[in-house]
N, C-alpha and C. Protein backbone atom coordinates (compact mmCIF):
# COMPACT_ATOMS: atom_id res chain seq x y z
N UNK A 1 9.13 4.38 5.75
CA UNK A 1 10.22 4.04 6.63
C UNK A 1 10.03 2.66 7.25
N UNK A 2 8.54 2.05 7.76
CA UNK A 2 8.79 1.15 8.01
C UNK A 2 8.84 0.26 7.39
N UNK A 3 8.76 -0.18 6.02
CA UNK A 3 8.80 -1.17 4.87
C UNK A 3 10.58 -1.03 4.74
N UNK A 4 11.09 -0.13 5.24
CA UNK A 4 12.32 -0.25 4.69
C UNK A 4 13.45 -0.30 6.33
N UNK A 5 12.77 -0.15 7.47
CA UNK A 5 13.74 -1.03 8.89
C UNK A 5 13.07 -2.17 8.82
N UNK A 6 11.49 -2.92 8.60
CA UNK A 6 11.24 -4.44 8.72
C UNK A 6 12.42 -5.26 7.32
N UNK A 7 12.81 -4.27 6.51
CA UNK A 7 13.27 -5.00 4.94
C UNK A 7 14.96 -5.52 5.85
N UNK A 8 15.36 -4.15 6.12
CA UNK A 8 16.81 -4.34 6.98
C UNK A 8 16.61 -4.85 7.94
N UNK A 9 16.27 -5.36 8.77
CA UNK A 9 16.26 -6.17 9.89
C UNK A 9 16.09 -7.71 9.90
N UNK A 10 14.69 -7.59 8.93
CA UNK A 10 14.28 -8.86 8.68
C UNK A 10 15.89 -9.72 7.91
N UNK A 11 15.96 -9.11 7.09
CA UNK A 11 17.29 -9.63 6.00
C UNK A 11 18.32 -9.99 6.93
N UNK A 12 18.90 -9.06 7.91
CA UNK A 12 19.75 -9.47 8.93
C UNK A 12 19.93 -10.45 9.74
N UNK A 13 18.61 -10.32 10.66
CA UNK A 13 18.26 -12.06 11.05
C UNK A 13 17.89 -13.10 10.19
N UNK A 14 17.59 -13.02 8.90
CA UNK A 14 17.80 -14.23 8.25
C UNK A 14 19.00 -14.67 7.81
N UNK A 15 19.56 -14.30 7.59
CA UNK A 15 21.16 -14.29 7.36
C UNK A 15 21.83 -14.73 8.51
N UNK A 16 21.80 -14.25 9.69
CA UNK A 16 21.88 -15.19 10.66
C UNK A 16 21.40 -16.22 10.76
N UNK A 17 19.69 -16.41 10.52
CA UNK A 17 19.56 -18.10 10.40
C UNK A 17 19.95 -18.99 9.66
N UNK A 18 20.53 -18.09 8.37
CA UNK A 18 20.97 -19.16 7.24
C UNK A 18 22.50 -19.43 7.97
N UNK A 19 23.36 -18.71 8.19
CA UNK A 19 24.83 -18.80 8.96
C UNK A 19 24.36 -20.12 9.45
N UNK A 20 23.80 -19.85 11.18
CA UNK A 20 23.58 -20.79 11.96
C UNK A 20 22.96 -22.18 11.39
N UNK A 21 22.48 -21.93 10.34
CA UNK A 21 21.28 -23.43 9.78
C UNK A 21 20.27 -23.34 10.83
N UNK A 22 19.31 -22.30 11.54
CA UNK A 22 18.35 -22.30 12.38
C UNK A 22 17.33 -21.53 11.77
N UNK A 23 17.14 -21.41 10.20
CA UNK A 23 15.85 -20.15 10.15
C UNK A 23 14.57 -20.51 10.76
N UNK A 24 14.28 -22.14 10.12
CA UNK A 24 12.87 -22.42 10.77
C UNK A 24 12.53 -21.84 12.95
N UNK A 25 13.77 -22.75 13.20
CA UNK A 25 13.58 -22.47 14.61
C UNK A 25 13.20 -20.81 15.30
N UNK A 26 14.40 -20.34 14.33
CA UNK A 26 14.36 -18.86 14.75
C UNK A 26 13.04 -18.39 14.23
N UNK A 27 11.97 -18.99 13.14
CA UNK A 27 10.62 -18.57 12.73
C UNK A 27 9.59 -18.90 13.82
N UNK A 28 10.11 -19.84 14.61
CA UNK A 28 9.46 -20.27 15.05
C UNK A 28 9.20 -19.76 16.46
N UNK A 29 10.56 -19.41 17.18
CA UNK A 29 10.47 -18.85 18.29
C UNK A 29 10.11 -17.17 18.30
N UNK A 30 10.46 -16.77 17.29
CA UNK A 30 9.97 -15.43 16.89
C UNK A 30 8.64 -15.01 16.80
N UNK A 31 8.09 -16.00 16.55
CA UNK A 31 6.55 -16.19 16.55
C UNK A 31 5.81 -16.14 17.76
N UNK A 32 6.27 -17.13 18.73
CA UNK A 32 5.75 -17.45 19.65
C UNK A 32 5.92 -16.70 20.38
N UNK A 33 6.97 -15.93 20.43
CA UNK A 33 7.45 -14.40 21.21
C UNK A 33 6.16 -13.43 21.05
N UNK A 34 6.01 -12.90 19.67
CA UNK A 34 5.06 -11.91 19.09
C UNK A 34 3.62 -12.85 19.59
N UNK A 35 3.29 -14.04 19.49
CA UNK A 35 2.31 -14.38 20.15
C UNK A 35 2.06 -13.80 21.35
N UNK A 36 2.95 -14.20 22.22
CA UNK A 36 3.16 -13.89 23.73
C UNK A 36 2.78 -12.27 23.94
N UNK A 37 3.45 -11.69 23.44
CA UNK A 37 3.18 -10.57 23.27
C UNK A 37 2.12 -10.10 23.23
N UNK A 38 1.48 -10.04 22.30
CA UNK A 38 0.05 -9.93 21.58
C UNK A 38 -1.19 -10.29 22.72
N UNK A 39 -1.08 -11.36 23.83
CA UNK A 39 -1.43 -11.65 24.56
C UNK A 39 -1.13 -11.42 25.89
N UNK A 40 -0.01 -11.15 25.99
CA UNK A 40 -0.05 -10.52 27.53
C UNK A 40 0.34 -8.80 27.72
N UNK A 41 -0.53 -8.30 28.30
CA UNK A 41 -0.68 -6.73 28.48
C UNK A 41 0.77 -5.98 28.69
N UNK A 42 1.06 -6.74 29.82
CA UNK A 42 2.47 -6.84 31.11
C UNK A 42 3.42 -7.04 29.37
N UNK A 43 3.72 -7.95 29.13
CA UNK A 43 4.70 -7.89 28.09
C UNK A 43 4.73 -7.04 27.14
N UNK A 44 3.49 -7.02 26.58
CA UNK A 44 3.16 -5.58 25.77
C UNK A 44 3.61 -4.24 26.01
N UNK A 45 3.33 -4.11 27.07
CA UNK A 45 3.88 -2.48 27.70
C UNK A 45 5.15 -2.76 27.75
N UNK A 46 5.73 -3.60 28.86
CA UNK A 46 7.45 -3.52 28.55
C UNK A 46 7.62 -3.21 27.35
N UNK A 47 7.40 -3.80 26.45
CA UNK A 47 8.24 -3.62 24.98
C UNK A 47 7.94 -2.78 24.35
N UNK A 48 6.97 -2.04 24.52
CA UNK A 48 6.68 -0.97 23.46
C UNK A 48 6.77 0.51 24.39
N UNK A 49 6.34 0.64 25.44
CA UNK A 49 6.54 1.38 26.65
C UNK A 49 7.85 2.57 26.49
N UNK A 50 7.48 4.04 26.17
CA UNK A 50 8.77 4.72 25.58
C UNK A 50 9.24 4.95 26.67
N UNK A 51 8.58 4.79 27.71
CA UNK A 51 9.42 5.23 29.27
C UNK A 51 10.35 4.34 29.89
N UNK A 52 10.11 3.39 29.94
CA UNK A 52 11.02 2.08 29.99
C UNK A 52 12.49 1.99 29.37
N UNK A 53 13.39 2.20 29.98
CA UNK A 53 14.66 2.68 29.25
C UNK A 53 15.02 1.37 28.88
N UNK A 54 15.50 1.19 27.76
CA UNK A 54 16.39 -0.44 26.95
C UNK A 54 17.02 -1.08 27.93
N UNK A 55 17.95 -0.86 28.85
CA UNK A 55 18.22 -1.82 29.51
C UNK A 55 17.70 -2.10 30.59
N UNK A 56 16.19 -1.51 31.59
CA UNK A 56 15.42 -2.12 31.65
C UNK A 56 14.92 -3.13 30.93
N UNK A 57 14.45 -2.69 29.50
CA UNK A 57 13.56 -3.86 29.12
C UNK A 57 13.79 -5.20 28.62
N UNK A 58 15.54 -5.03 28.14
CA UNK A 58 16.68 -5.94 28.04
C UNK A 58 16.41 -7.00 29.19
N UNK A 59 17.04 -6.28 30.93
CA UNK A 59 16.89 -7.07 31.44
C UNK A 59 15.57 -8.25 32.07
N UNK A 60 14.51 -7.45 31.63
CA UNK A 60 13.45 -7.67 31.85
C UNK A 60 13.51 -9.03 31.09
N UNK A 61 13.16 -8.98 29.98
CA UNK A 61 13.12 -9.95 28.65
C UNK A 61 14.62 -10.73 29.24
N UNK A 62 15.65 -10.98 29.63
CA UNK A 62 16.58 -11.67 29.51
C UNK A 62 16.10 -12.74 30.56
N UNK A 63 15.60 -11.54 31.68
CA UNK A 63 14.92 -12.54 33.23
C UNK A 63 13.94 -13.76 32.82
N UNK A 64 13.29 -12.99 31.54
CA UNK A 64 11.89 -14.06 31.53
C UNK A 64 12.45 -15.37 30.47
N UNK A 65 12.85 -14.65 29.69
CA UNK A 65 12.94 -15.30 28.09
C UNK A 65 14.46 -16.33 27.72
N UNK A 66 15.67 -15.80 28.95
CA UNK A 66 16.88 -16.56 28.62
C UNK A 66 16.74 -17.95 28.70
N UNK A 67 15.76 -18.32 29.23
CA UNK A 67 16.07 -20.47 29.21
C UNK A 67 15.12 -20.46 28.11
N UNK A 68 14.07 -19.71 27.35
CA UNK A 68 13.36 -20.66 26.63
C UNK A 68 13.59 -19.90 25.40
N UNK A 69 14.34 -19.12 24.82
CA UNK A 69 14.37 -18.61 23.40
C UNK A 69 15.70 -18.64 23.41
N UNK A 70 15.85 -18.96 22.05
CA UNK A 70 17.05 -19.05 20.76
C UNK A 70 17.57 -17.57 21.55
N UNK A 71 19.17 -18.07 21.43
CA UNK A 71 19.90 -17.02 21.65
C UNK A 71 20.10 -16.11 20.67
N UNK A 72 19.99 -16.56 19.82
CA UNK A 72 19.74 -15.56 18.56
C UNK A 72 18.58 -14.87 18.54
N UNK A 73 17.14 -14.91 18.79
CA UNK A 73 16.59 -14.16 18.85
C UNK A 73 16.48 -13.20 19.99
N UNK A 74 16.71 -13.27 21.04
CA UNK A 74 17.06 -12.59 22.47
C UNK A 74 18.06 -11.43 22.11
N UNK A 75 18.97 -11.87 21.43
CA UNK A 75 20.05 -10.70 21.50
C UNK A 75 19.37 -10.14 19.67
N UNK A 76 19.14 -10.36 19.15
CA UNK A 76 18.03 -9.79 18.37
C UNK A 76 17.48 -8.48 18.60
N UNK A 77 16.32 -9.17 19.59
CA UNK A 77 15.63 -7.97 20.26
C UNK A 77 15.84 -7.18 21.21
N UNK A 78 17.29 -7.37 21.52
CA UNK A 78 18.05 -6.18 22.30
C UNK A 78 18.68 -5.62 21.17
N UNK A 79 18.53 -5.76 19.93
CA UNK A 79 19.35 -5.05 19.08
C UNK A 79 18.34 -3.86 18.72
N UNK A 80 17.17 -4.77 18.31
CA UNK A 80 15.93 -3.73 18.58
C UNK A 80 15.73 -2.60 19.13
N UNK A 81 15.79 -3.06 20.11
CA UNK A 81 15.49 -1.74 21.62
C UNK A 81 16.70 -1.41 21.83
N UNK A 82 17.71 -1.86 21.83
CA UNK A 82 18.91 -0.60 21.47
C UNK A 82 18.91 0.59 20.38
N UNK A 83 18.20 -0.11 19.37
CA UNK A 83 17.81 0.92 18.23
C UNK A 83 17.10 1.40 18.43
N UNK A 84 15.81 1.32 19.15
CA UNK A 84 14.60 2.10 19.15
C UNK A 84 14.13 1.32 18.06
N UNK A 85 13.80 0.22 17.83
CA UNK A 85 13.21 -0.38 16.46
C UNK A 85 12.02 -1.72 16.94
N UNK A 86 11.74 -1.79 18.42
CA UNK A 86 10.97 -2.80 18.49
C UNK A 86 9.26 -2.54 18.05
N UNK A 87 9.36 -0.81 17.95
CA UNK A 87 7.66 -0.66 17.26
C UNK A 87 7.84 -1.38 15.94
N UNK A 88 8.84 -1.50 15.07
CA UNK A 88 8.84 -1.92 13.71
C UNK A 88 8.24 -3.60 13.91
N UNK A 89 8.59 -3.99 15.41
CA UNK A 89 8.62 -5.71 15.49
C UNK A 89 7.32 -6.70 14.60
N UNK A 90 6.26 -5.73 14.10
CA UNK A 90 5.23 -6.95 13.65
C UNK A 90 5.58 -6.70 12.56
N UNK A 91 5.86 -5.63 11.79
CA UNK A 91 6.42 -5.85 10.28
C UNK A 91 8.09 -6.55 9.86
N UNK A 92 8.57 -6.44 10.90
CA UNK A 92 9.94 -7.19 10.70
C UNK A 92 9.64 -8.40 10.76
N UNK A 93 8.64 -9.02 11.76
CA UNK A 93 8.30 -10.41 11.43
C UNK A 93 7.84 -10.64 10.53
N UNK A 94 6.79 -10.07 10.19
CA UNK A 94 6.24 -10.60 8.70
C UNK A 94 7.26 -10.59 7.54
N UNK A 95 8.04 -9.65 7.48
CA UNK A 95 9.20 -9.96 6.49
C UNK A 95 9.99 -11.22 6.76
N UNK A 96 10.16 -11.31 7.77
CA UNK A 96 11.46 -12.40 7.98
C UNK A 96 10.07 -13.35 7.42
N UNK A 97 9.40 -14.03 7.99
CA UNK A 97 8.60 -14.85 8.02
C UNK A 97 8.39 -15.38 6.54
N UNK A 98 8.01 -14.09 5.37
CA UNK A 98 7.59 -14.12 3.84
C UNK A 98 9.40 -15.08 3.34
N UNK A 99 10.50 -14.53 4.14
CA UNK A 99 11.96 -14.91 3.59
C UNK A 99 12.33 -16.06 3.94
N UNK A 100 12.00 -16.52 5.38
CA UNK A 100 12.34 -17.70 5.46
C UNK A 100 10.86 -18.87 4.61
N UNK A 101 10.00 -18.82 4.26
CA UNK A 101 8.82 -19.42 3.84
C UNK A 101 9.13 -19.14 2.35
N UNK A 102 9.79 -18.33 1.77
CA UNK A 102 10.63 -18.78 -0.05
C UNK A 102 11.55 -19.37 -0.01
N UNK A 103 12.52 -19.29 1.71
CA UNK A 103 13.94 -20.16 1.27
C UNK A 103 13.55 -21.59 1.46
N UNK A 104 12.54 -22.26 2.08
CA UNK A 104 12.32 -23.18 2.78
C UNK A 104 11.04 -23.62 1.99
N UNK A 105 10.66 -22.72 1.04
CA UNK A 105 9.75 -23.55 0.16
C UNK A 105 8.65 -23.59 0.72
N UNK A 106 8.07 -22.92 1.57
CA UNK A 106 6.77 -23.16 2.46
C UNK A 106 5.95 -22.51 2.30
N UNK A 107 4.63 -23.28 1.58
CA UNK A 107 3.66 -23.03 1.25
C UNK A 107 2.29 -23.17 2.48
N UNK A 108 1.57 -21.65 2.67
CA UNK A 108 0.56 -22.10 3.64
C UNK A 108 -0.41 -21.75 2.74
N UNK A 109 -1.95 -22.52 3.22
CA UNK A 109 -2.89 -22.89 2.33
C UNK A 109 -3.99 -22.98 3.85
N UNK A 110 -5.19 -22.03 3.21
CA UNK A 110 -6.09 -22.40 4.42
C UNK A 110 -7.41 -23.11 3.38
N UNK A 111 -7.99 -24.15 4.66
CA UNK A 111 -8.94 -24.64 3.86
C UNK A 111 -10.35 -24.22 4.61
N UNK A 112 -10.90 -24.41 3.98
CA UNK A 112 -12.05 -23.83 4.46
C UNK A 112 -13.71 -24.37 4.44
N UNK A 113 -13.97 -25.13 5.84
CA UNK A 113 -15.45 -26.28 5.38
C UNK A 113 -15.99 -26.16 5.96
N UNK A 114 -17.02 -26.54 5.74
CA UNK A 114 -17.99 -26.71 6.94
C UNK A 114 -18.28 -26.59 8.42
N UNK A 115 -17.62 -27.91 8.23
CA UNK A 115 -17.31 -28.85 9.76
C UNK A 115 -15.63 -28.81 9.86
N UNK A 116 -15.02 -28.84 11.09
CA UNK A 116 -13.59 -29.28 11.11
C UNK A 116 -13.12 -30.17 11.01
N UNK A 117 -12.18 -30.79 9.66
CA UNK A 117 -11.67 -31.56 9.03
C UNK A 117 -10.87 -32.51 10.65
N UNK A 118 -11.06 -33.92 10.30
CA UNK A 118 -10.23 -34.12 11.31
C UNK A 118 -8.82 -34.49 10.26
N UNK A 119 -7.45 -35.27 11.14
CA UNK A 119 -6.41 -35.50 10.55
C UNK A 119 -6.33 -36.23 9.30
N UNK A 120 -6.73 -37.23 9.20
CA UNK A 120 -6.62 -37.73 8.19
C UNK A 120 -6.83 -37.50 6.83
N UNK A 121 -8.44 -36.37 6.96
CA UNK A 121 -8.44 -35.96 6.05
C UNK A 121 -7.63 -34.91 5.33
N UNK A 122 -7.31 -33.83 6.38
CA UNK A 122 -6.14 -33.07 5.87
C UNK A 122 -4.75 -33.71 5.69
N UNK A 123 -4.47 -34.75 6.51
CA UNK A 123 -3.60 -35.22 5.89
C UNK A 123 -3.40 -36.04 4.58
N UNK A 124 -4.40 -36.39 4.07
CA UNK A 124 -4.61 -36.72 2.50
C UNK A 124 -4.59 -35.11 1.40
N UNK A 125 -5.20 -34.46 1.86
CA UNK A 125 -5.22 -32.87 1.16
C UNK A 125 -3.68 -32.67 1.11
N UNK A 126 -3.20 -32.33 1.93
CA UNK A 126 -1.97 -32.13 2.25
C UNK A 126 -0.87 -33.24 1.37
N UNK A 127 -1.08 -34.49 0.98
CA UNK A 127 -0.19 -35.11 0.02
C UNK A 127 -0.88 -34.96 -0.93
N UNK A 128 -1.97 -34.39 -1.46
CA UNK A 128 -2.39 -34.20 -2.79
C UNK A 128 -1.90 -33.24 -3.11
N UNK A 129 -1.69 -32.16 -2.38
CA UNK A 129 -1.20 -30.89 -2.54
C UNK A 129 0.42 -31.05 -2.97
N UNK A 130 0.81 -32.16 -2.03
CA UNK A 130 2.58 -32.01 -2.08
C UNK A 130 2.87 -32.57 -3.49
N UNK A 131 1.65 -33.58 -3.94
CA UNK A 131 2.80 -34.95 -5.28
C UNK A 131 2.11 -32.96 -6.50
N UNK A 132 1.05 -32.69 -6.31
CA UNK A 132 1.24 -31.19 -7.29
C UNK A 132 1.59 -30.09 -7.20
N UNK A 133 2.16 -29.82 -6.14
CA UNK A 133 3.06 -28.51 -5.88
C UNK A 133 4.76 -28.75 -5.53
N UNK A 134 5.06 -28.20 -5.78
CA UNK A 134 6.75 -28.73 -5.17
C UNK A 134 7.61 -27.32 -3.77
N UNK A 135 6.36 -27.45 -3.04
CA UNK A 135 6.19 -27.24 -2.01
C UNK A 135 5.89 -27.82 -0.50
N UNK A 136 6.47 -27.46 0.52
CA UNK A 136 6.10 -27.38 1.48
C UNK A 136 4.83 -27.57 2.20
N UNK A 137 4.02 -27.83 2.62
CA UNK A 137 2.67 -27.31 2.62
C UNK A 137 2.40 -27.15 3.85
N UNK A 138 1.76 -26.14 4.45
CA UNK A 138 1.28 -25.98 5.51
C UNK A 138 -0.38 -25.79 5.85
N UNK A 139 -0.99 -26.47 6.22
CA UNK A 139 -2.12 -26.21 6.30
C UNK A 139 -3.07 -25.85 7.78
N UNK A 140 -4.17 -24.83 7.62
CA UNK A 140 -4.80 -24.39 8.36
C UNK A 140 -6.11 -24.43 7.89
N UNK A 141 -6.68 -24.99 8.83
CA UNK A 141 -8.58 -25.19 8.71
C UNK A 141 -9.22 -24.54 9.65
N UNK A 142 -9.91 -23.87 8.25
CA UNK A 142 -10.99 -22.48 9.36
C UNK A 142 -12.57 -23.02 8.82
N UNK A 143 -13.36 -23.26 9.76
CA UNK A 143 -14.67 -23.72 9.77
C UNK A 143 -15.93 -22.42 9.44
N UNK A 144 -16.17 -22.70 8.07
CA UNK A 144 -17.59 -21.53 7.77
C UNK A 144 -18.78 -22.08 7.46
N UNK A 145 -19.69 -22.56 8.60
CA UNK A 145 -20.93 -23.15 8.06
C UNK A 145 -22.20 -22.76 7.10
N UNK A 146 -21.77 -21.62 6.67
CA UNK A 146 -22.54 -20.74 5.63
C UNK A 146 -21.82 -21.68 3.81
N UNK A 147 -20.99 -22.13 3.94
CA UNK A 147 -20.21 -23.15 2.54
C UNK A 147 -21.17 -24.53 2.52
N UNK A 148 -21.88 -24.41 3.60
CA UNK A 148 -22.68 -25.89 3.44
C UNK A 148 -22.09 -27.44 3.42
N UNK A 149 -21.17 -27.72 2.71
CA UNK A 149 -20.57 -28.18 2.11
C UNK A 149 -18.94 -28.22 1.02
N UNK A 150 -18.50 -29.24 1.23
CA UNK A 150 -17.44 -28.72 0.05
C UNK A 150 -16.07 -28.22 1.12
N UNK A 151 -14.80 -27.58 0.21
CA UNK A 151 -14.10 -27.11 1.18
C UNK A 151 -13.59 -25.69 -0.49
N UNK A 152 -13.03 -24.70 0.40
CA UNK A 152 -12.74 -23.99 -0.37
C UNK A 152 -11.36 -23.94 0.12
N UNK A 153 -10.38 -23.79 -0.96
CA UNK A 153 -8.70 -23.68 -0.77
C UNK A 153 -8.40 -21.99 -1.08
N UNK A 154 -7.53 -21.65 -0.13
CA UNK A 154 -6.73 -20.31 -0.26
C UNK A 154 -4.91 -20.48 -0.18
N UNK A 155 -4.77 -20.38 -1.43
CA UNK A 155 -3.55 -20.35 -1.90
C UNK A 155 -2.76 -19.19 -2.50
N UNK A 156 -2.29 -18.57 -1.39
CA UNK A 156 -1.50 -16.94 -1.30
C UNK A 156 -2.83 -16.14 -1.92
N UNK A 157 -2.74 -15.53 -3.09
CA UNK A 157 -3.90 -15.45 -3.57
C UNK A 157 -4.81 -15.59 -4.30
N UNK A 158 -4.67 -17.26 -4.66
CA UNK A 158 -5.46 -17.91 -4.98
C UNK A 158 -6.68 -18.45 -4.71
N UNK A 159 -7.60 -18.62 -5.16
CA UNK A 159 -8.81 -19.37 -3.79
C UNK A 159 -9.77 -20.41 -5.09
N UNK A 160 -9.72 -21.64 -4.77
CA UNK A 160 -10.08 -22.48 -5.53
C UNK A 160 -11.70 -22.83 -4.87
N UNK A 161 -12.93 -22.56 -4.90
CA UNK A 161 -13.70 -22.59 -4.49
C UNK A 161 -15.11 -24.11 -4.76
N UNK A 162 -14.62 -25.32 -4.07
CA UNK A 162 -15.11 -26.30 -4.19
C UNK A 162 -16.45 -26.98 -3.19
N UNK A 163 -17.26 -25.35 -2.88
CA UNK A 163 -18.37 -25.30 -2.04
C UNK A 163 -19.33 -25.61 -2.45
N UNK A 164 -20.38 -26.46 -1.78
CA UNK A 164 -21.94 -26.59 -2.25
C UNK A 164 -22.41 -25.05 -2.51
N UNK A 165 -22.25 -24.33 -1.69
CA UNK A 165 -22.53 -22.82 -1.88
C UNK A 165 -22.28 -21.89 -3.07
N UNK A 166 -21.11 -22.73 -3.49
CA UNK A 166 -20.44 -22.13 -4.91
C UNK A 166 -21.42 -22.49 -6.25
N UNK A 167 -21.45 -23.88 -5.33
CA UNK A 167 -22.31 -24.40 -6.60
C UNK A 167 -23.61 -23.97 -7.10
N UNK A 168 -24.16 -24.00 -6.18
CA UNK A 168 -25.68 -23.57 -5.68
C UNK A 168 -25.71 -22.10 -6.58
N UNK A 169 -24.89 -21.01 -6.05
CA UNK A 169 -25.03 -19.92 -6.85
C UNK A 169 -24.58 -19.32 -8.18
N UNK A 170 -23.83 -20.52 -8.35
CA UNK A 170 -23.39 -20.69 -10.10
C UNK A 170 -24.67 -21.54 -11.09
N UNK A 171 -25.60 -22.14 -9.93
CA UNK A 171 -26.41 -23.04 -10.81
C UNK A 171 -27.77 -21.41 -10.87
N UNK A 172 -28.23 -21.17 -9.68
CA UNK A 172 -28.50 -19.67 -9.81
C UNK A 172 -28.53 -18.49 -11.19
N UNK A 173 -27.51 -18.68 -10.80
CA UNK A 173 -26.86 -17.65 -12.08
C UNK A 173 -27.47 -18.14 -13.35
N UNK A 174 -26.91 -19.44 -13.96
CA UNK A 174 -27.53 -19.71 -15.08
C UNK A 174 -28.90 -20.51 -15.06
N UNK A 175 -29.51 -20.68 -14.16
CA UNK A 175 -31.24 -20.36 -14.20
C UNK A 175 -31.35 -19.22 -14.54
N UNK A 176 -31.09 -17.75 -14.20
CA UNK A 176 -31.13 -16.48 -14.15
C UNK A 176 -31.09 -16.23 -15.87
N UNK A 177 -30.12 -16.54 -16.31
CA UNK A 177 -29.73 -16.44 -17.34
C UNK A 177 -30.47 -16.85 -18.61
N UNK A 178 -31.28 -17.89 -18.31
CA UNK A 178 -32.23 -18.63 -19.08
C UNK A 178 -33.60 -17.95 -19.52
N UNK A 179 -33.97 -17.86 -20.92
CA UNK A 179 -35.14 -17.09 -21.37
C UNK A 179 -36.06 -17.31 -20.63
N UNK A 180 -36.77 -16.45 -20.00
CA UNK A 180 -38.71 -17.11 -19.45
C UNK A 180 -39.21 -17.82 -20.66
N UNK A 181 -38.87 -17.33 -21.82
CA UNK A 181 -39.70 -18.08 -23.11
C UNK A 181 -39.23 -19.53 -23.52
N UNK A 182 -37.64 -19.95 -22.55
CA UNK A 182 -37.38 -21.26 -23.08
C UNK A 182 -37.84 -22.39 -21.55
N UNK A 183 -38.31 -21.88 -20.84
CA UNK A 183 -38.74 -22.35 -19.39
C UNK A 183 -40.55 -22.94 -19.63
N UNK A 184 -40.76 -22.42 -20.78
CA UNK A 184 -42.50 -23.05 -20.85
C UNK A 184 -43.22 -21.92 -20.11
N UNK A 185 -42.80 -21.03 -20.00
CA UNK A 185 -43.97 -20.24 -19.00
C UNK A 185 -44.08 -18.92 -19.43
N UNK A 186 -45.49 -18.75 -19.68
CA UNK A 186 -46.05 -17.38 -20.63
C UNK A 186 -46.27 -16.07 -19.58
């Protein structure tokens, strides 16, 4: 059931963003909502809270949220909680999110090094990526000092692995692999 209210919902508000020409924005504020969320206790309970009757939590959310969110998403999530559908809210995002990121061509890619890349360098990754993909690119750098070296790419589910670490245990391997009798040693 819930793969199939995040499928209907999600589809709904994108369709609205495509109407309006706002999907990114509406991805964007939708996000930052479920951020918010995720982080504050007080908001958390309002919204998920079965005791809290909808237009409580309507007005609640209208008090906090009317100057800084898309009117489209506000009356959104009173459509939600009119339905009884805001428990569905982290899988409806992730749907909308997967729909607007195929219409919009947006590719995210985490990289993964050492040390934290500063700008420039990802911003060179990032046009290497664009003149060979005909994508979008979005990038995120997560720091694993166990790679030594190198950076490893994750691409949906792809993972291109360009680590000293990689290397190291591929060179491993075929030492491993090698006769004791062709090594000189009896």
């Amino acid at each position: 059931m819930r793969n199939e209210v995040a499928s209907k919902y999600s589809r709904a508000l994108f369709e609205l963003g495509k109407e309006h020409d706002n999907l990114l924005e509406l991805k964007e504020n939708l996000n930052e909502f479920w951020q918010l969320t995720l982080e504050n206790e007080d908001l958390n309970e309002l919204l998920f809270h079965q005791r809290i009757i909808p237009e409580d939590k309507k007005n609640t959310l209208n008090q906090i949220f009317a100057e800084q969110m898309e009117e489209d998403i506000l009356y959104f999530l009173f459509i939600l909680i009119d339905k009884r559908r805001e428990f569905f809210l982290e899988s409806i995002i992730k749907e909308f999110n997967t729909l607007v990121d195929d219409a919009e061509s947006i590719l995210h890619v985490e990289v993964t090094s050492a040390v934290e890349l500063n700008d420039s360098i990802l911003d060179k990754l990032k046009e290497k990526l664009d003149s060979l993909l005909d994508y979008n690119i979005l990038i995120k750098n997560n720091v694993d000092e166990e790679i030594i070296a190198g950076i490893v790419l994750k691409i949906e589910d792809y993972i291109i692995d360009g680590s000293l670490r990689n290397e190291l245990s591929s060179l491993k391997q075929k030492l491993k692999a090698i006769p004791v009798s062709k090594l000189g040693v009896n």
